[in-house]
N, C-alpha and C. Protein backbone atom coordinates (compact mmCIF):
# COMPACT_ATOMS: atom_id res chain seq x y z
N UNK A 1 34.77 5.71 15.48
CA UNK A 1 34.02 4.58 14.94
C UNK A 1 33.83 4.73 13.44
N UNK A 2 34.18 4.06 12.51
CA UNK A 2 34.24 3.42 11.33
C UNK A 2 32.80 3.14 11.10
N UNK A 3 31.58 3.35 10.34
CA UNK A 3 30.48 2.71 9.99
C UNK A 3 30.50 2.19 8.92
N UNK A 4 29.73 1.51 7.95
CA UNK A 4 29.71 1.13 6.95
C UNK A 4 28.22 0.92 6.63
N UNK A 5 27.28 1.48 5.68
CA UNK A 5 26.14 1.53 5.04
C UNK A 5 26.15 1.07 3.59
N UNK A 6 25.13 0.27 3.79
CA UNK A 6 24.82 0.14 2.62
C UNK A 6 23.24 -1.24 1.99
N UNK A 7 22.87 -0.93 1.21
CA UNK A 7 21.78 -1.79 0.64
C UNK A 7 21.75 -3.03 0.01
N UNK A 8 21.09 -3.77 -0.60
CA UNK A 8 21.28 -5.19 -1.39
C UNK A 8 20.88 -4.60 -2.49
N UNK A 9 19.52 -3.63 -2.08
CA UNK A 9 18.58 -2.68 -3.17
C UNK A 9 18.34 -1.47 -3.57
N UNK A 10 18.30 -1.01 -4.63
CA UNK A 10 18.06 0.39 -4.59
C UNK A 10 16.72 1.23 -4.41
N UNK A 11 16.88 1.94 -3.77
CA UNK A 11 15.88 2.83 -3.33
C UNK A 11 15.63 3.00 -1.92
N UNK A 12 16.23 2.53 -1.74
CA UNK A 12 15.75 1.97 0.32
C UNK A 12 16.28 3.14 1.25
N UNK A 13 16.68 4.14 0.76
CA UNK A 13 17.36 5.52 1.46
C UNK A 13 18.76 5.13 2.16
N UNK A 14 19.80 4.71 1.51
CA UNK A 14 20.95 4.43 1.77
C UNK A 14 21.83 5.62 2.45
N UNK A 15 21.72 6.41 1.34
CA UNK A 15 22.43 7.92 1.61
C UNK A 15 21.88 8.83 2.48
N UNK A 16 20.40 8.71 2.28
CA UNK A 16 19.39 9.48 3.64
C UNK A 16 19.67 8.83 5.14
N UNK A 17 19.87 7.75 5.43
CA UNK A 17 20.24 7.04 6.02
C UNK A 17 22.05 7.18 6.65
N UNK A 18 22.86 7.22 6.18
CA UNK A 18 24.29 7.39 6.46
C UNK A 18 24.27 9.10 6.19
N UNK A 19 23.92 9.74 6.00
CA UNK A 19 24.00 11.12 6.04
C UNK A 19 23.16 11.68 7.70
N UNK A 20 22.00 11.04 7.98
CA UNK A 20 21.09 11.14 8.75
C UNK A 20 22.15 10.85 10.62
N UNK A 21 23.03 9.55 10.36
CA UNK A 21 23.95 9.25 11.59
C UNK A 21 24.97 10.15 11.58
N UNK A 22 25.72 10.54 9.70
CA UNK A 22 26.68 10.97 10.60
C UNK A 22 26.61 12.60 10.97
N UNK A 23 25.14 13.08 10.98
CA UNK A 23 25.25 14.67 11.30
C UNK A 23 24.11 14.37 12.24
N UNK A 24 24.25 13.37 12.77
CA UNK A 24 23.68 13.56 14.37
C UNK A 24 24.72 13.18 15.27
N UNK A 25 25.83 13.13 14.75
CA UNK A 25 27.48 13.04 15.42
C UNK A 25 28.18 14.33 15.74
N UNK A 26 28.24 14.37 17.09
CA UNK A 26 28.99 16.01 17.53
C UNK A 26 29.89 16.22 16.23
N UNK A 27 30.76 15.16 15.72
CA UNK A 27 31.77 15.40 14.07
C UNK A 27 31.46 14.15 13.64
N UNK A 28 31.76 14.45 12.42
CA UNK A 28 32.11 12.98 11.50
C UNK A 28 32.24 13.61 10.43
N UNK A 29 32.99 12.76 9.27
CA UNK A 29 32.96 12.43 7.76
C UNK A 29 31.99 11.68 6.99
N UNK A 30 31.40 11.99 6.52
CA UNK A 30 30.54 11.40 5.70
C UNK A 30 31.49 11.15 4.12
N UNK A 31 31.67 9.79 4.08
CA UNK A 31 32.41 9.65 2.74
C UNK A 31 31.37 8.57 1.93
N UNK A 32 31.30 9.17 1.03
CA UNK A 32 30.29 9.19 -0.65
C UNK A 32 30.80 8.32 -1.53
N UNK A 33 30.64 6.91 -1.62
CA UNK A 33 31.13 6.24 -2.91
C UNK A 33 30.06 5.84 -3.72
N UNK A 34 28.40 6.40 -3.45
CA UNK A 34 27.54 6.34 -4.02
C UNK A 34 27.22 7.65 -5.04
N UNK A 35 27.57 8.51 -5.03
CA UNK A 35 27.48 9.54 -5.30
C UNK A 35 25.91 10.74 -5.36
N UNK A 36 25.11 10.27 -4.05
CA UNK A 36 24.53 11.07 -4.10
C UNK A 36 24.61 11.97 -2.69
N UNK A 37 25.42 11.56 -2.07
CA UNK A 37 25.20 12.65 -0.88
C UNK A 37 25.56 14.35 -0.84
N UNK A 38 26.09 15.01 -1.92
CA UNK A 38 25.92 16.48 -2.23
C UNK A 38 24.76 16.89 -2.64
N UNK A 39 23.78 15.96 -3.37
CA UNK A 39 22.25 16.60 -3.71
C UNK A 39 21.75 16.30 -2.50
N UNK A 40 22.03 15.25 -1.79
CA UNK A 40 20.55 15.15 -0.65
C UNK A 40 21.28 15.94 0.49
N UNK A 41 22.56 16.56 0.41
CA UNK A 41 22.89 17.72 1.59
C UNK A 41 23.03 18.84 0.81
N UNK A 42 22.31 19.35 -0.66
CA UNK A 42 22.45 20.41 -0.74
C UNK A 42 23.71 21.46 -1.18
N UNK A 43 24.16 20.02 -1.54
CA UNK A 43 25.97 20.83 -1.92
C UNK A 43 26.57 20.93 -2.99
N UNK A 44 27.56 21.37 -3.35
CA UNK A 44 28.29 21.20 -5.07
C UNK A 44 29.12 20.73 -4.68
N UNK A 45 29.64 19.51 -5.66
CA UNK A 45 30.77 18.85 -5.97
C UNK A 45 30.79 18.14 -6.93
N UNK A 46 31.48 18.91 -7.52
CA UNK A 46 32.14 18.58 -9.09
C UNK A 46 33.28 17.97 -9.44
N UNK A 47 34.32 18.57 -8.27
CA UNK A 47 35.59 18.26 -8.65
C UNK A 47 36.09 16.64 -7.94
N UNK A 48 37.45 16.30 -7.81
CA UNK A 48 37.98 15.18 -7.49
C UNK A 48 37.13 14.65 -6.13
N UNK A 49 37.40 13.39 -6.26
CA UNK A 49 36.68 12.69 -4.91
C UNK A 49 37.87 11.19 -4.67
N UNK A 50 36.66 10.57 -4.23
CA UNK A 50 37.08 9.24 -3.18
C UNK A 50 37.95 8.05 -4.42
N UNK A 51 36.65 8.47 -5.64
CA UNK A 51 37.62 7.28 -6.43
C UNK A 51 38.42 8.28 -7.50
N UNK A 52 38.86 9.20 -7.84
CA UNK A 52 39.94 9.87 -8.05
C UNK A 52 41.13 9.75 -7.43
N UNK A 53 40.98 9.44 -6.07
CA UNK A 53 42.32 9.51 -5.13
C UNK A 53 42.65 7.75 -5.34
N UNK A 54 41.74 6.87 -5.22
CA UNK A 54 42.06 5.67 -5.69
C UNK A 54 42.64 5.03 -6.75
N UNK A 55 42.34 5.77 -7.77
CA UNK A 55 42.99 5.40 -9.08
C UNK A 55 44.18 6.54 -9.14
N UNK A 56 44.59 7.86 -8.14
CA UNK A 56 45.90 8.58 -8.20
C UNK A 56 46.73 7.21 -8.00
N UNK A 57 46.74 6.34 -6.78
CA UNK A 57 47.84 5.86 -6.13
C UNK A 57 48.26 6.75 -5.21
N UNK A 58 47.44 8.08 -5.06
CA UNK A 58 48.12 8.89 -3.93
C UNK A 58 48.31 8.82 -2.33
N UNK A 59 48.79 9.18 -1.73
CA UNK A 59 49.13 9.19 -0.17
C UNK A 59 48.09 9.24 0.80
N UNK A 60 47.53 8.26 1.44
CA UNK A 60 46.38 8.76 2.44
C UNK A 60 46.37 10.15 2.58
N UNK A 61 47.33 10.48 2.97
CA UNK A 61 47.06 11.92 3.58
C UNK A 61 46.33 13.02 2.77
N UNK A 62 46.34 12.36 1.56
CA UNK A 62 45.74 13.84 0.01
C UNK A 62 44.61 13.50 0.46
N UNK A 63 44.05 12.21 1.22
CA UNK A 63 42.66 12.06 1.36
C UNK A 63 41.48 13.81 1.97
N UNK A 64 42.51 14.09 3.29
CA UNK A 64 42.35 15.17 3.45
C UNK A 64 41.97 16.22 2.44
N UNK A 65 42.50 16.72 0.93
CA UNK A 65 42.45 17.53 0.38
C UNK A 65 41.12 17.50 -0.13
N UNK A 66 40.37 16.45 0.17
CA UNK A 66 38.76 16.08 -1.04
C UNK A 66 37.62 16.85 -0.33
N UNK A 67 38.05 17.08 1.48
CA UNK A 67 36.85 17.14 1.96
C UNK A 67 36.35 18.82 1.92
N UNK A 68 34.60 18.76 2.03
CA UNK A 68 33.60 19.58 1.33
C UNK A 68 32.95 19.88 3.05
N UNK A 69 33.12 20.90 3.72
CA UNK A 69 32.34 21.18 4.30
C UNK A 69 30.92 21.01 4.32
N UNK A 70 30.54 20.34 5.29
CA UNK A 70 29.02 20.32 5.23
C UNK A 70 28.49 21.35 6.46
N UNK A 71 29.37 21.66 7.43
CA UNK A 71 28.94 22.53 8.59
C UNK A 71 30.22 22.91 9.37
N UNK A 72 30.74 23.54 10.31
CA UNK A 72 31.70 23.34 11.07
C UNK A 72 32.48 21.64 11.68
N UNK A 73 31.96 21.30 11.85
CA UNK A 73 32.02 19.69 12.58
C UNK A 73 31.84 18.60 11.65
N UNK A 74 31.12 19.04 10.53
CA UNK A 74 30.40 17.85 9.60
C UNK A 74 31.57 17.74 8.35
N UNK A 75 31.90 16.61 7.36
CA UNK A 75 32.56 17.10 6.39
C UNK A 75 31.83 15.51 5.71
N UNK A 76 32.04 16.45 4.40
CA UNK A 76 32.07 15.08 3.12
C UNK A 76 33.17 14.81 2.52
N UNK A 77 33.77 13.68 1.96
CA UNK A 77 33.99 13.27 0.95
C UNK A 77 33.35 12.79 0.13
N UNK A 78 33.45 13.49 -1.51
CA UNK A 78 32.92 13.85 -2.53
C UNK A 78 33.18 11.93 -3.68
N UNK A 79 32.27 11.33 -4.31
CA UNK A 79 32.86 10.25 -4.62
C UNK A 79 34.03 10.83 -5.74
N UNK A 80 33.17 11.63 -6.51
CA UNK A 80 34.40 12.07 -7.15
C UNK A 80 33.83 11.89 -9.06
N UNK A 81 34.81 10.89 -9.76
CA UNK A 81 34.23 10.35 -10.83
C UNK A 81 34.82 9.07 -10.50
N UNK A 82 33.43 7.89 -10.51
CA UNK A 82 33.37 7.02 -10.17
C UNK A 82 33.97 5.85 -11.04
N UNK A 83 33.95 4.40 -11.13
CA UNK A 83 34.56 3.79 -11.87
C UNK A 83 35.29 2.48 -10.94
N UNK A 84 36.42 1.93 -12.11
CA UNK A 84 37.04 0.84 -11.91
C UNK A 84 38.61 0.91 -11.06
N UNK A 85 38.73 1.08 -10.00
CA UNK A 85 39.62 1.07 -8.96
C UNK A 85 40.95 -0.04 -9.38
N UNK A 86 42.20 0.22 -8.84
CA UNK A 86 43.10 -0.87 -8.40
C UNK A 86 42.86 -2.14 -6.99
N UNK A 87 42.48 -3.31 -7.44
CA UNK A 87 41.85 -4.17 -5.68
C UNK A 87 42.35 -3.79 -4.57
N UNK A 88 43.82 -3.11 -5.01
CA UNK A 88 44.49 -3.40 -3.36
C UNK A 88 44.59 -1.48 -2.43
N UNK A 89 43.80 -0.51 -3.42
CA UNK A 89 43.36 0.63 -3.40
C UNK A 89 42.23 0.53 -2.33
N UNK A 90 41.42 -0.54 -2.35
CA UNK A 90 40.16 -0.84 -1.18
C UNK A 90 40.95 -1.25 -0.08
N UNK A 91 41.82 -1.56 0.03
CA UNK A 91 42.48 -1.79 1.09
C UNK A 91 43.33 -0.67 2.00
N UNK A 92 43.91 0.31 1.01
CA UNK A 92 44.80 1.11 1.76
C UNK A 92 43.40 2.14 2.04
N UNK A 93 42.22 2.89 1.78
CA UNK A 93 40.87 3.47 1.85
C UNK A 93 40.43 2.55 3.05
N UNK A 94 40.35 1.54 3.45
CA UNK A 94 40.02 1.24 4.47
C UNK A 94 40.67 0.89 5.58
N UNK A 95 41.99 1.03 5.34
CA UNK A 95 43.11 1.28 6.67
C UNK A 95 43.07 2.65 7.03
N UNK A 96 42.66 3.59 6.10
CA UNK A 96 42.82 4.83 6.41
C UNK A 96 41.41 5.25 7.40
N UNK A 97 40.24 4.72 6.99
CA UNK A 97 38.89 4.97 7.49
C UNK A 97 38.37 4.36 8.85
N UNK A 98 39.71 3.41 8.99
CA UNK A 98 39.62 2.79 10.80
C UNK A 98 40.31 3.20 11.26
N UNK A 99 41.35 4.33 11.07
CA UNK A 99 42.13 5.20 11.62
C UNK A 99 41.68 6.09 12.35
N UNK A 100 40.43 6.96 11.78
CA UNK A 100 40.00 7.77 12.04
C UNK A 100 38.49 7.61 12.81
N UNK A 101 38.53 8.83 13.68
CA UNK A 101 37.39 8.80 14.99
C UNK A 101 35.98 8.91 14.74
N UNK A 102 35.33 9.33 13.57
CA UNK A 102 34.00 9.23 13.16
C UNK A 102 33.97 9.19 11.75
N UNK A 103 33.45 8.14 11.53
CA UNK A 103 32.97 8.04 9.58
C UNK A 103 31.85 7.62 9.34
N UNK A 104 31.75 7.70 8.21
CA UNK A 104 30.14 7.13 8.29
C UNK A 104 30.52 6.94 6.68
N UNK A 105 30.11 5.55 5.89
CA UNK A 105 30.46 5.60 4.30
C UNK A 105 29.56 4.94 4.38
N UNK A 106 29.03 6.18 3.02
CA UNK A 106 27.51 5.40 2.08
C UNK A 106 27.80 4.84 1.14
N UNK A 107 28.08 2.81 1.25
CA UNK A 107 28.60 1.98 -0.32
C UNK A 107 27.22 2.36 -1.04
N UNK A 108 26.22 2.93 -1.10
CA UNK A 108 25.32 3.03 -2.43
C UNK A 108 24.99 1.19 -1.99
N UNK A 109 24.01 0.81 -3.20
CA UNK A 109 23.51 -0.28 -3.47
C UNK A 109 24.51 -1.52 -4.02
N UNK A 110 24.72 -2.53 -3.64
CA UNK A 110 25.33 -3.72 -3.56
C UNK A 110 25.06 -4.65 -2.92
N UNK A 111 25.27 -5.69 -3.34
CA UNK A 111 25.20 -6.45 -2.41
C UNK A 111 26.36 -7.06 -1.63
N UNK A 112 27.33 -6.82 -2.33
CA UNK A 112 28.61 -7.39 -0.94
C UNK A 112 29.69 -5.77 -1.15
N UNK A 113 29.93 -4.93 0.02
CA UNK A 113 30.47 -3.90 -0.69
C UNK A 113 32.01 -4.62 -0.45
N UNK A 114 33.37 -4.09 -1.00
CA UNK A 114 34.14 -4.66 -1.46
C UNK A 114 34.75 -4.79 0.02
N UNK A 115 35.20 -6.07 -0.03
CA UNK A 115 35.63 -7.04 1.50
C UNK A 115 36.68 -6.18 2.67
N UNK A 116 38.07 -5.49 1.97
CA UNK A 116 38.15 -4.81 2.91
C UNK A 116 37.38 -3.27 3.70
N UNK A 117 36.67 -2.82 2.75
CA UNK A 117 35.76 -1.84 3.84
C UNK A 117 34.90 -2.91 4.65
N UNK A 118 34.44 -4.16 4.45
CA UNK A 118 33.34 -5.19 5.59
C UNK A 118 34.31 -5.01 6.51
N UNK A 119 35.48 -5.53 6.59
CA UNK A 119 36.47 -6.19 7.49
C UNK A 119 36.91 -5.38 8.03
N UNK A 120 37.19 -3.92 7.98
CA UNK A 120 38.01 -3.14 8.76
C UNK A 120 36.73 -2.11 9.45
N UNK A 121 35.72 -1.88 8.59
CA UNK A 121 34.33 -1.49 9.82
C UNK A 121 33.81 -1.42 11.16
N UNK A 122 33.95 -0.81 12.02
CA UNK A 122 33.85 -0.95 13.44
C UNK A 122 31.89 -1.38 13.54
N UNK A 123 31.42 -0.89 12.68
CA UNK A 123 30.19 -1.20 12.51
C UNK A 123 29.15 -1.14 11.26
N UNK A 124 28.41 -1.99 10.60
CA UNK A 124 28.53 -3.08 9.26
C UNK A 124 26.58 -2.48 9.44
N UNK A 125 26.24 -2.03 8.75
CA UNK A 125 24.62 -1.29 8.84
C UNK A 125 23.86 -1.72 7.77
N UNK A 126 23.06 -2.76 7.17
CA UNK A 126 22.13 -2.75 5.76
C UNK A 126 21.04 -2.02 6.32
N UNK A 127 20.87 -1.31 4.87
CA UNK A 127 19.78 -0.79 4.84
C UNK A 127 18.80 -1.39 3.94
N UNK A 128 17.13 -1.93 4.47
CA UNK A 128 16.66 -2.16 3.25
C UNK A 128 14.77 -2.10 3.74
N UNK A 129 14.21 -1.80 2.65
CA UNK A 129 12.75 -2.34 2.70
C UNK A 129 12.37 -3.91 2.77
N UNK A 130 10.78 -4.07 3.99
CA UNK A 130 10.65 -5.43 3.52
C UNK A 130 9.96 -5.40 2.40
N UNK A 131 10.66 -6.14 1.43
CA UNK A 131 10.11 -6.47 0.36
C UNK A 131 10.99 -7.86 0.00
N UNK A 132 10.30 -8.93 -0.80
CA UNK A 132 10.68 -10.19 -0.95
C UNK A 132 11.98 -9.58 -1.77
N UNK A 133 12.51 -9.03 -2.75
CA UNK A 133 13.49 -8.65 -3.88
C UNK A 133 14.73 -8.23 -2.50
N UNK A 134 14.12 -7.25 -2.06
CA UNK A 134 15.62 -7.18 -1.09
C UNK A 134 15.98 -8.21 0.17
N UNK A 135 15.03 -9.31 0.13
CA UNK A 135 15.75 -9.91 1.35
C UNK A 135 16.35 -10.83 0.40
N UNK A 136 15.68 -11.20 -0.71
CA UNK A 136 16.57 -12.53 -1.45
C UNK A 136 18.15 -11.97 -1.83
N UNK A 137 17.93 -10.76 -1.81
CA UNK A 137 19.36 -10.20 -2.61
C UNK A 137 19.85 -10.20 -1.26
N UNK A 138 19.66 -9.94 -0.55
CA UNK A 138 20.66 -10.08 0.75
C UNK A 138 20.98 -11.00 1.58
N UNK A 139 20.00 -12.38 1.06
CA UNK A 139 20.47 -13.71 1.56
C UNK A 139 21.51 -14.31 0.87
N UNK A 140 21.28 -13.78 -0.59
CA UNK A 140 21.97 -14.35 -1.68
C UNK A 140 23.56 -14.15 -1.37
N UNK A 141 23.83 -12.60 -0.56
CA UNK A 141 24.89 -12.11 -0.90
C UNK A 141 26.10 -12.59 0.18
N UNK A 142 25.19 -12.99 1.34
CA UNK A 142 25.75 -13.87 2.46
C UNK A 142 26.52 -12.90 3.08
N UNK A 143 26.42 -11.68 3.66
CA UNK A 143 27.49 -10.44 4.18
C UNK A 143 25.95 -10.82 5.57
N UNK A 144 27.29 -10.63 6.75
CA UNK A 144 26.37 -10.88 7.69
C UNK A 144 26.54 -9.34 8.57
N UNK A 145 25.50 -8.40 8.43
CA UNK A 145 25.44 -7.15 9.41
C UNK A 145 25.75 -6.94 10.53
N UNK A 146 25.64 -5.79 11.79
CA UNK A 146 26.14 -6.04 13.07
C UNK A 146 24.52 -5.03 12.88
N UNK A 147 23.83 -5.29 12.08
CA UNK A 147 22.44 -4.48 12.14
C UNK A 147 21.91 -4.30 11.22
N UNK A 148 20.40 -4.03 11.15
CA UNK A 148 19.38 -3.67 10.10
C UNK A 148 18.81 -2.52 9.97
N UNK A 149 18.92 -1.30 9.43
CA UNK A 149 17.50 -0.40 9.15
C UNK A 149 16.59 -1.04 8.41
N UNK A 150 15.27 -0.86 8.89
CA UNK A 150 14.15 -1.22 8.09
C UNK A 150 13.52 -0.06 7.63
N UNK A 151 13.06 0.26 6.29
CA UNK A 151 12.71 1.57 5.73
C UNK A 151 11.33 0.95 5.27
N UNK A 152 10.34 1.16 6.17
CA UNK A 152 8.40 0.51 5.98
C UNK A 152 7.96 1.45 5.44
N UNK A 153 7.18 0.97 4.99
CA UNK A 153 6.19 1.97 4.76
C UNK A 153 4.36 1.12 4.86
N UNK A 154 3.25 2.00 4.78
CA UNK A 154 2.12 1.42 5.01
C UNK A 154 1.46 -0.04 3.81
N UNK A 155 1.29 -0.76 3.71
CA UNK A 155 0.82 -2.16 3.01
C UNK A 155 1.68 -3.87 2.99
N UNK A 156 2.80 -3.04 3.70
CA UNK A 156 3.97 -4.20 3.44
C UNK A 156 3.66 -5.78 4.15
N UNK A 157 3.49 -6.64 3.37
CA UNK A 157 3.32 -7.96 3.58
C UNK A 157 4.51 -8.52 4.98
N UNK A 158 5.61 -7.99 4.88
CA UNK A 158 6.82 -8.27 5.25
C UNK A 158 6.74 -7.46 6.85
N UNK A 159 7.74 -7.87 7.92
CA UNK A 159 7.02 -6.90 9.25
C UNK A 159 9.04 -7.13 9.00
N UNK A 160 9.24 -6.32 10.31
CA UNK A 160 11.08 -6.39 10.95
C UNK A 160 11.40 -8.24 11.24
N UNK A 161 10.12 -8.50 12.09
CA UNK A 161 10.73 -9.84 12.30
C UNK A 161 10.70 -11.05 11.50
N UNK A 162 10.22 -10.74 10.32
CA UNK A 162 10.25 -11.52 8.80
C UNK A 162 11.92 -11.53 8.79
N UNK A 163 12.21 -9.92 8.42
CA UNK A 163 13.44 -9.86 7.82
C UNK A 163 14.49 -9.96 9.14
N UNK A 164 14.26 -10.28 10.17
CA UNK A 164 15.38 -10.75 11.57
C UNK A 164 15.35 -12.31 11.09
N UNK A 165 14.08 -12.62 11.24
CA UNK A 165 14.52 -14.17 10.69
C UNK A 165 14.89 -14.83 9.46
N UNK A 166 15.05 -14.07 8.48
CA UNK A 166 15.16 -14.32 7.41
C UNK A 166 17.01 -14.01 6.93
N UNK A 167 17.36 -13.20 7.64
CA UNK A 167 18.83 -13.02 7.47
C UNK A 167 19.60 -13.19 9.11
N UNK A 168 19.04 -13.27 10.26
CA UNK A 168 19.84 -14.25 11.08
C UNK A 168 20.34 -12.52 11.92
N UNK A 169 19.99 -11.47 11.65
CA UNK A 169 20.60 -10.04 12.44
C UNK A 169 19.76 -9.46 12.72
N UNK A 170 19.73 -8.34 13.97
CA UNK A 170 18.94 -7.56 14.38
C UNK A 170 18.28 -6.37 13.68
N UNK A 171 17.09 -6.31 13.58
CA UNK A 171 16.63 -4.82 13.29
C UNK A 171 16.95 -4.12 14.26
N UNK A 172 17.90 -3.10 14.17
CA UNK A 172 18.10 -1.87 15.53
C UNK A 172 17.46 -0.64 15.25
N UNK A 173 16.76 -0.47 14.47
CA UNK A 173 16.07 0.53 14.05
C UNK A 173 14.89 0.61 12.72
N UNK A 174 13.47 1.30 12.88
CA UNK A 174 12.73 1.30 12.13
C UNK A 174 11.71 2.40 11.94
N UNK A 175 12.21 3.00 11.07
CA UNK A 175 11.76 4.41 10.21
C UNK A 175 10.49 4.19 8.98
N UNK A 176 9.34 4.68 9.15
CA UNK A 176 8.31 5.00 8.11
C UNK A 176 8.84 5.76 7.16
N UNK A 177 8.44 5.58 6.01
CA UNK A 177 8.78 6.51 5.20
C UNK A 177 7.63 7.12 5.10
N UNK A 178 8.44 8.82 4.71
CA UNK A 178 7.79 9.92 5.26
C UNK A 178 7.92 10.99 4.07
N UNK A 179 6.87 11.48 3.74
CA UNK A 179 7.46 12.88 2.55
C UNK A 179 8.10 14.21 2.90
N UNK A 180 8.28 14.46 4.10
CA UNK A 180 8.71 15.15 4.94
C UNK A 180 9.97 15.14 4.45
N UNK A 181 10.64 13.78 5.07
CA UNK A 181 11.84 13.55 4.24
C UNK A 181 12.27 14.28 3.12
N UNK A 182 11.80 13.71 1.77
CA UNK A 182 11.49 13.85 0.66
C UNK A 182 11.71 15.29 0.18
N UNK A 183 10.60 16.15 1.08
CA UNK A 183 10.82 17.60 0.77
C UNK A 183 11.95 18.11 1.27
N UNK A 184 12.75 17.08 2.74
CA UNK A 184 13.78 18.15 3.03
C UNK A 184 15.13 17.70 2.16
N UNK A 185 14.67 16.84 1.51
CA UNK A 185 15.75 16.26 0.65
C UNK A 185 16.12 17.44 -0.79
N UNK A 186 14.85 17.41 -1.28
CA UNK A 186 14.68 18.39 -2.60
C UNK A 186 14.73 19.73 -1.89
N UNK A 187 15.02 20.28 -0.82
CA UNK A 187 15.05 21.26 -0.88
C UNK A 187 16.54 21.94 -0.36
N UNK A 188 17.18 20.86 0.01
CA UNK A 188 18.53 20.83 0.32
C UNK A 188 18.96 20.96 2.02
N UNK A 189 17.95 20.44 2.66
CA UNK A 189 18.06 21.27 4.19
C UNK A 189 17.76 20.02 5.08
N UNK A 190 18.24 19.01 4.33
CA UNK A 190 18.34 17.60 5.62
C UNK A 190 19.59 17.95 6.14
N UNK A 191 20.87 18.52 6.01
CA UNK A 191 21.52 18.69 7.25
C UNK A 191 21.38 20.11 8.40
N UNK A 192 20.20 20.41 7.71
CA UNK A 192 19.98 21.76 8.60
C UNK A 192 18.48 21.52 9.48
N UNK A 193 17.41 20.62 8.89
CA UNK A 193 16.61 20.50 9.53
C UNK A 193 16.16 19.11 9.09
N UNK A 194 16.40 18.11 10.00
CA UNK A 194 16.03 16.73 9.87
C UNK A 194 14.86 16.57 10.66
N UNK A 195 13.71 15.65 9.80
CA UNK A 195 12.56 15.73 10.25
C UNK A 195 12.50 14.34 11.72
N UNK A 196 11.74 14.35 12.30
CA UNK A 196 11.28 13.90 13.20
C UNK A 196 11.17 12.41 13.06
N UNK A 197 10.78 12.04 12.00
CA UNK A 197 10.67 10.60 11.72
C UNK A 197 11.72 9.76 11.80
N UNK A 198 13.01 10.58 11.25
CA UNK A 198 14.03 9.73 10.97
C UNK A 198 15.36 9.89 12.42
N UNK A 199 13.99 10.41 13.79
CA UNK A 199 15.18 9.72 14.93
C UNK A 199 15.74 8.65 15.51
N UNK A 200 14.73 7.19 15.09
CA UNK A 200 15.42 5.79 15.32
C UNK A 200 16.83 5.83 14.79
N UNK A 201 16.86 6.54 13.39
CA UNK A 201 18.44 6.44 13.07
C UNK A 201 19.02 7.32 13.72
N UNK A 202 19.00 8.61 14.04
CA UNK A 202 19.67 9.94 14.68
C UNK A 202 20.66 8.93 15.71
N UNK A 203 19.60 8.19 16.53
CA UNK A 203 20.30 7.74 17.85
C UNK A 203 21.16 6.39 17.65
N UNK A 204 21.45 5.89 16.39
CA UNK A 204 22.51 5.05 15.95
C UNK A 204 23.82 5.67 15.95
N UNK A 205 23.94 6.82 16.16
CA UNK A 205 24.83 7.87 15.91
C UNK A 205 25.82 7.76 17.42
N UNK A 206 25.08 7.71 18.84
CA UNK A 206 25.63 7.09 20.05
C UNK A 206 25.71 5.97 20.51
N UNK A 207 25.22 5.12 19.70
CA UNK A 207 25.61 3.26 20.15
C UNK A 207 26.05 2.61 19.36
């Protein structure tokens, strides 16, 4: 299964979020075109990544050469150094990513991520807070989900079924934000010890 993550807004735990499914996956790839998933798993990567191999023109198969252990079973791709791609480069990156048996890609913040990763996705995930700024950006952007994370927290004017009716898709999951998190983020040990809060998403990982 192919996933696809991503936000309208920033801040909404995009990468905590697609890092969180795909290492509650017996395996998967976690591939990074946001570029923060080596700090919030604790890792180095410096060298070539996802949009390096895009602007090579190189062979799916070098895709292989990028990936960063995250555990036995777990792997990243690194974004790399980020930037301005060839259009039809999103296309051969996402023939390659429905090929394969577990992925999980964090687009970072956007609002429409680029059409062939929507289209070749086995499953299409926004992530966002209710807050009026991210539902307008995500009405605006007209990308229709196969699902919602909702990332609440305590005062919010906005509930899940604001934002179900307001963009026409299901909330399948809804996580408090938690400092728990936070600390296991800064301390590098969300893929070694994920806190408790964030199992509504864990179990997106089997459906």
């Amino acid at each position: 299964m192919y996933t696809l993550c991503w936000s309208p807004k920033g801040g909404s735990g995009t990468t905590v979020t697609a890092a969180t499914i795909a290492l509650a996956a017996p395996s998967a790839t976690l591939v990074d075109l946001a570029g923060d998933a080596p700090g919030v798993l604790g890792l180095s990567a410096g060298g070539d990544g996802v949009f390096d191999w895009m602007r090579s023109g190189a062979d799916p198969n070098r895709l292989d050469d990028l990936t960063i252990d995250i555990d036995n079973t777990h792997h990243l791709w690194p974004t790399g150094r980020g930037g301005a791609v060839p259009a039809r480069r999103w296309s051969v990156l996402a023939d390659c990513l429905a090929e394969r048996m577990d992925v999980v890609v964090d687009a970072g913040t956007t609002r429409r991520p680029p059409a062939p990763l929507l289209q070749r996705a086995s499953r299409r995930l926004m992530i966002l807070r209710p807050c009026y700024l991210a539902l307008r950006a995500a009405s605006e952007a007209g990308v229709a989900p196969d699902g919602i994370i909702v990332i609440n927290e305590a005062g919010r004017a906005l509930s899940s079924n604001d934002v179900q009716g307001c963009l026409g898709a299901q909330v399948i999951a809804e996580v408090m934000v938690d400092p728990s998190v936070a600390r296991a983020v800064d301390a590098g040990l969300l893929s070694c010890r994920s806190p408790r809060s964030l199992a509504p998403i864990q179990r997106l990982s089997t459906t």
